[in-house]
C-alpha atoms as a PDB file:
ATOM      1  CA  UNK A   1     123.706  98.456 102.824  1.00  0.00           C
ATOM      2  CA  UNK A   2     124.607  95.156 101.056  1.00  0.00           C
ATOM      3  CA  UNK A   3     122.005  93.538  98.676  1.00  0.00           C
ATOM      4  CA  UNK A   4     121.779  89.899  97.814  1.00  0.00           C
ATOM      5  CA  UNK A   5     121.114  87.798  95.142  1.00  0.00           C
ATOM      6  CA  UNK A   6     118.768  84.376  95.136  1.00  0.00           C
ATOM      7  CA  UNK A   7     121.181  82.164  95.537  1.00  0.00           C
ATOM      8  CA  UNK A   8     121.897  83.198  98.982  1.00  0.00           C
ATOM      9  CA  UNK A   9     118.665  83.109 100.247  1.00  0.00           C
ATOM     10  CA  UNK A  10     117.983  79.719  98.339  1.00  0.00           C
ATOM     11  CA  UNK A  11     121.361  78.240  99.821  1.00  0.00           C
ATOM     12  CA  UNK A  12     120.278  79.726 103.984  1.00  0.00           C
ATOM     13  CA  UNK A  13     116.824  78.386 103.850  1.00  0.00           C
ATOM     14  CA  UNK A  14     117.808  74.540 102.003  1.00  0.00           C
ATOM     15  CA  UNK A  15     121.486  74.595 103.422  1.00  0.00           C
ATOM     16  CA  UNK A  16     121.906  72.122 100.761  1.00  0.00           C
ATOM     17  CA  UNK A  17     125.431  73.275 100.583  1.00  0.00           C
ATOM     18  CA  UNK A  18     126.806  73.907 104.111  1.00  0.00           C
ATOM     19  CA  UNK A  19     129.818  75.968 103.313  1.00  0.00           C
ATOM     20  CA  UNK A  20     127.274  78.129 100.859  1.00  0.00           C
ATOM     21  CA  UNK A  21     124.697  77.989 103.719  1.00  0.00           C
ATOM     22  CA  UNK A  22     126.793  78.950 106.608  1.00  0.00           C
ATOM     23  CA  UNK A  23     128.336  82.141 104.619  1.00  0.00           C
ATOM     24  CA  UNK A  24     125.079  83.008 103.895  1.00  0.00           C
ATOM     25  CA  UNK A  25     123.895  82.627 107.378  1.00  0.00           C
ATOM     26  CA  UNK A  26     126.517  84.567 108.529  1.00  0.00           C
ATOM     27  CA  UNK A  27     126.486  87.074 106.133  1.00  0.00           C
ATOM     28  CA  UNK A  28     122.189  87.645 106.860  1.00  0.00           C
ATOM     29  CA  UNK A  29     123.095  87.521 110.489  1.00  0.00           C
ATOM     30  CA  UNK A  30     125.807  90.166 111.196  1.00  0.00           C
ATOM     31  CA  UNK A  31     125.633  92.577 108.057  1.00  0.00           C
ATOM     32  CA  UNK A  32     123.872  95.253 109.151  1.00  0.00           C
ATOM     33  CA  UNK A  33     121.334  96.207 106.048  1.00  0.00           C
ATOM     34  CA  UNK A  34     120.624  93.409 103.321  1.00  0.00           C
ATOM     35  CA  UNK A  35     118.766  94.856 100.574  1.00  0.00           C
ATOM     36  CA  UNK A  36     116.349  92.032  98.994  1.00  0.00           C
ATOM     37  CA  UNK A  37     115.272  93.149  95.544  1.00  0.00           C
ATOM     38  CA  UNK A  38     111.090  91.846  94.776  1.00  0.00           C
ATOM     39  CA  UNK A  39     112.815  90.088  91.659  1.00  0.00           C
ATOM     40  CA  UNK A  40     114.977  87.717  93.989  1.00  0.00           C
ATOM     41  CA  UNK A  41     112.107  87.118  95.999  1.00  0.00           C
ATOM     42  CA  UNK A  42     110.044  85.802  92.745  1.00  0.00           C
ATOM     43  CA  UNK A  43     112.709  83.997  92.133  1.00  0.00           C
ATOM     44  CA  UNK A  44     113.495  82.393  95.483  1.00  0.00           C
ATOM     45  CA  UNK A  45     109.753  81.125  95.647  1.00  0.00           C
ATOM     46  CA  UNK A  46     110.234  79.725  92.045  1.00  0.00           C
ATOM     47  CA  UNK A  47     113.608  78.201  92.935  1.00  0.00           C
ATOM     48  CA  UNK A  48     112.239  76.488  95.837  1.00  0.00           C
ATOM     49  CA  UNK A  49     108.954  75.226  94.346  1.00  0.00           C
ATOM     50  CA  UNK A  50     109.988  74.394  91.323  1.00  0.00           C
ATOM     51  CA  UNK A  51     113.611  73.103  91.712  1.00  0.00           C
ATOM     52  CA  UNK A  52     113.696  71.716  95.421  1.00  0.00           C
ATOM     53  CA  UNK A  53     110.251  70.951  95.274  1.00  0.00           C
ATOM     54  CA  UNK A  54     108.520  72.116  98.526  1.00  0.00           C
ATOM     55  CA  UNK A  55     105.035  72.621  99.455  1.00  0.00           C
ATOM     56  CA  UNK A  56     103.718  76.236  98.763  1.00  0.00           C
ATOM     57  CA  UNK A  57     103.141  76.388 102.153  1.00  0.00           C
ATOM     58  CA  UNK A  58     106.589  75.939 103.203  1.00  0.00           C
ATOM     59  CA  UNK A  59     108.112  78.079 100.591  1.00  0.00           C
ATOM     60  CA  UNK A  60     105.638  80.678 102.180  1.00  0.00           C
ATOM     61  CA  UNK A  61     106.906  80.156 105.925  1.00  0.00           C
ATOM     62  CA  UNK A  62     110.376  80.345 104.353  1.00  0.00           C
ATOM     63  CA  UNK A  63     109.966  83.694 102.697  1.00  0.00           C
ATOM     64  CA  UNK A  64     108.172  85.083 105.702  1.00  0.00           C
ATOM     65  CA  UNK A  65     111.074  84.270 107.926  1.00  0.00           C
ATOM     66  CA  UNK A  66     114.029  85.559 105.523  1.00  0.00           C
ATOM     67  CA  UNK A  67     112.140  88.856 104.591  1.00  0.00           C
ATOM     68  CA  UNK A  68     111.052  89.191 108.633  1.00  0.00           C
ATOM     69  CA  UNK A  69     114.754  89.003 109.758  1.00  0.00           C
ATOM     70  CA  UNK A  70     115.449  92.672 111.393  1.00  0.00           C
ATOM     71  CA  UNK A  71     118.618  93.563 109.321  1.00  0.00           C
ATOM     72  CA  UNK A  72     116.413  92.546 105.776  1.00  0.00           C
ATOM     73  CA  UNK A  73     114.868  95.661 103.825  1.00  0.00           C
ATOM     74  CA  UNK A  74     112.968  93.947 100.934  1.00  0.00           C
ATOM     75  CA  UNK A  75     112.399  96.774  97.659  1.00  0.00           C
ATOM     76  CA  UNK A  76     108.848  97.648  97.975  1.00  0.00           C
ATOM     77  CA  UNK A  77     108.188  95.653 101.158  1.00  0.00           C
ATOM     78  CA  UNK A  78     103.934  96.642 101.376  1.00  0.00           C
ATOM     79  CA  UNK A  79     103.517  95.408  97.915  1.00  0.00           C
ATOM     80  CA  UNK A  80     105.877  92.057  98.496  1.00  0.00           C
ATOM     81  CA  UNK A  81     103.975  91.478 101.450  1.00  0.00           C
ATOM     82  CA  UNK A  82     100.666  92.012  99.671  1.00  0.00           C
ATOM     83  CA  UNK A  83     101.716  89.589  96.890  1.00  0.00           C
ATOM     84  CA  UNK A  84     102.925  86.594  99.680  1.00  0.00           C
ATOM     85  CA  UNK A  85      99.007  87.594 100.916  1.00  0.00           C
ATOM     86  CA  UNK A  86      97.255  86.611  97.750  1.00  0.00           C
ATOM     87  CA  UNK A  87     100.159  83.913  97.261  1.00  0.00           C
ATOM     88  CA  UNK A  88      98.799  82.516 100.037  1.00  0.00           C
ATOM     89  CA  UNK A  89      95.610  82.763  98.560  1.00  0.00           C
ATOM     90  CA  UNK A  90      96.457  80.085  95.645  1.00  0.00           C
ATOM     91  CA  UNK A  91      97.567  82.974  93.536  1.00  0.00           C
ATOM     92  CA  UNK A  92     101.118  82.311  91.728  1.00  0.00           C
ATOM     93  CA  UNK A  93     103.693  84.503  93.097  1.00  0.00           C
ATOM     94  CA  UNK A  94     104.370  86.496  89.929  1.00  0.00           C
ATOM     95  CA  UNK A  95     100.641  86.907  89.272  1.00  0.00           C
ATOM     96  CA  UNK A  96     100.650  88.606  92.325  1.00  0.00           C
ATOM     97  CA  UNK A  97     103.503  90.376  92.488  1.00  0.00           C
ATOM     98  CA  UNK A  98     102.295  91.851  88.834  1.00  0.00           C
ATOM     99  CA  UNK A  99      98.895  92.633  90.481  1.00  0.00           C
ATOM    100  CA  UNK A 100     100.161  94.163  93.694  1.00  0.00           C
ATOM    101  CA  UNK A 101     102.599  95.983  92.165  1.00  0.00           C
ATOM    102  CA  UNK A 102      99.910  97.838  89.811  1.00  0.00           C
ATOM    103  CA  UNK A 103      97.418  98.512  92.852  1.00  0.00           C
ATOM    104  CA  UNK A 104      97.704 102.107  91.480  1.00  0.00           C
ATOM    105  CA  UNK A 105      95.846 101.361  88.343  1.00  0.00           C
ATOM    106  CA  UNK A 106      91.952 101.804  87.415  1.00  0.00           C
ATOM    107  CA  UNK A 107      92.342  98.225  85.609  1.00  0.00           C
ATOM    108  CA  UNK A 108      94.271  95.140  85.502  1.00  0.00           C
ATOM    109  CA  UNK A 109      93.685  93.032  82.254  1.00  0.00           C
ATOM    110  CA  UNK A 110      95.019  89.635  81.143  1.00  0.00           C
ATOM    111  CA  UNK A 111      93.903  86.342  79.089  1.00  0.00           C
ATOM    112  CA  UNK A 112      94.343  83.842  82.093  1.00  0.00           C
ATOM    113  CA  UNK A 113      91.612  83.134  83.001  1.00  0.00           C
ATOM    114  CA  UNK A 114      92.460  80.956  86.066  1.00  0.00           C
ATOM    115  CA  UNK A 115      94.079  84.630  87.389  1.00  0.00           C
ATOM    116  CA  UNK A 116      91.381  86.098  86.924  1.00  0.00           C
ATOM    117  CA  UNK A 117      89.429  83.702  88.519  1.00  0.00           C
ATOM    118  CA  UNK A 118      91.380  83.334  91.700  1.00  0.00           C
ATOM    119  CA  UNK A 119      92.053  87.393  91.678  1.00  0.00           C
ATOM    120  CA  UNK A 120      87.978  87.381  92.174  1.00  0.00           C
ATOM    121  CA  UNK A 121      87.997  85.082  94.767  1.00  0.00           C
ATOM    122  CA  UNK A 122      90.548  86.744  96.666  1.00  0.00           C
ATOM    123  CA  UNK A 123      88.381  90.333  96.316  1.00  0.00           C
ATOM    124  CA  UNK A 124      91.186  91.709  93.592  1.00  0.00           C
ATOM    125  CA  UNK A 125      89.170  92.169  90.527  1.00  0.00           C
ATOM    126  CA  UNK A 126      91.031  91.399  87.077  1.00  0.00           C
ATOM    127  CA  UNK A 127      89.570  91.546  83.970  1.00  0.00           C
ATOM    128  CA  UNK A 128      89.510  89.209  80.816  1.00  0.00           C
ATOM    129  CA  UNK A 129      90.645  91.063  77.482  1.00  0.00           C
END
């Protein structure tokens, strides 16, 4: 098993750089595990949102398709997928990884109160401290 870092998931889905882009292709296509750690998928969604500036939906369609790919074994995959769930949702991605990540605890607090308001909404209570 190989594991990869943001960069090469940021360079196959933009190909902004098409030498970068086509080792990375290459690499996801024929390696035969590729490890994707939850941190490099928070930061691939914030790379692509915030730097290359696309829509939340596409940066959603994106993830789905790199972390769907048959050879890709994303760290924690129920929880990841859970998070992209309330991502879709309007939730930010790191809200929601933090929240479905801690689906073992009683409580989740926090002072944001536009999480907590969209966690409510989406049927994942969170309280305000």
């Amino acid at each position: 098993m190989i594991a990869v870092d943001t960069n090469v998931l940021v360079r196959y889905v933009t190909n902004d750089d098409p030498v970068q882009a086509a080792r990375a292709f290459e690499l996801l296509k024929h390696a035969r595990d590729v490890f994707v750690p939850k941190t490099v998928v928070l930061e691939t969604e914030w790379v692509l949102r915030a730097v290359y500036g696309l829509p939340r939906e596409n940066v959603r369609n994106a993830l789905l398709h790199v972390l769907g790919l048959p050879n890709v074994v994303v760290e924690d995959a129920e929880r990841v997928a859970e998070a992209i769930d309330l991502y879709d949702g309007g939730m930010d991605l790191a809200d929601a990884l933090h929240l479905s990540s801690s689906s073992d605890a009683d409580e989740f607090f926090t002072f944001d109160r536009r999480f907590e308001r969209l966690a409510r909404g989406l049927g994942r209570p969170v309280r305000l401290l």
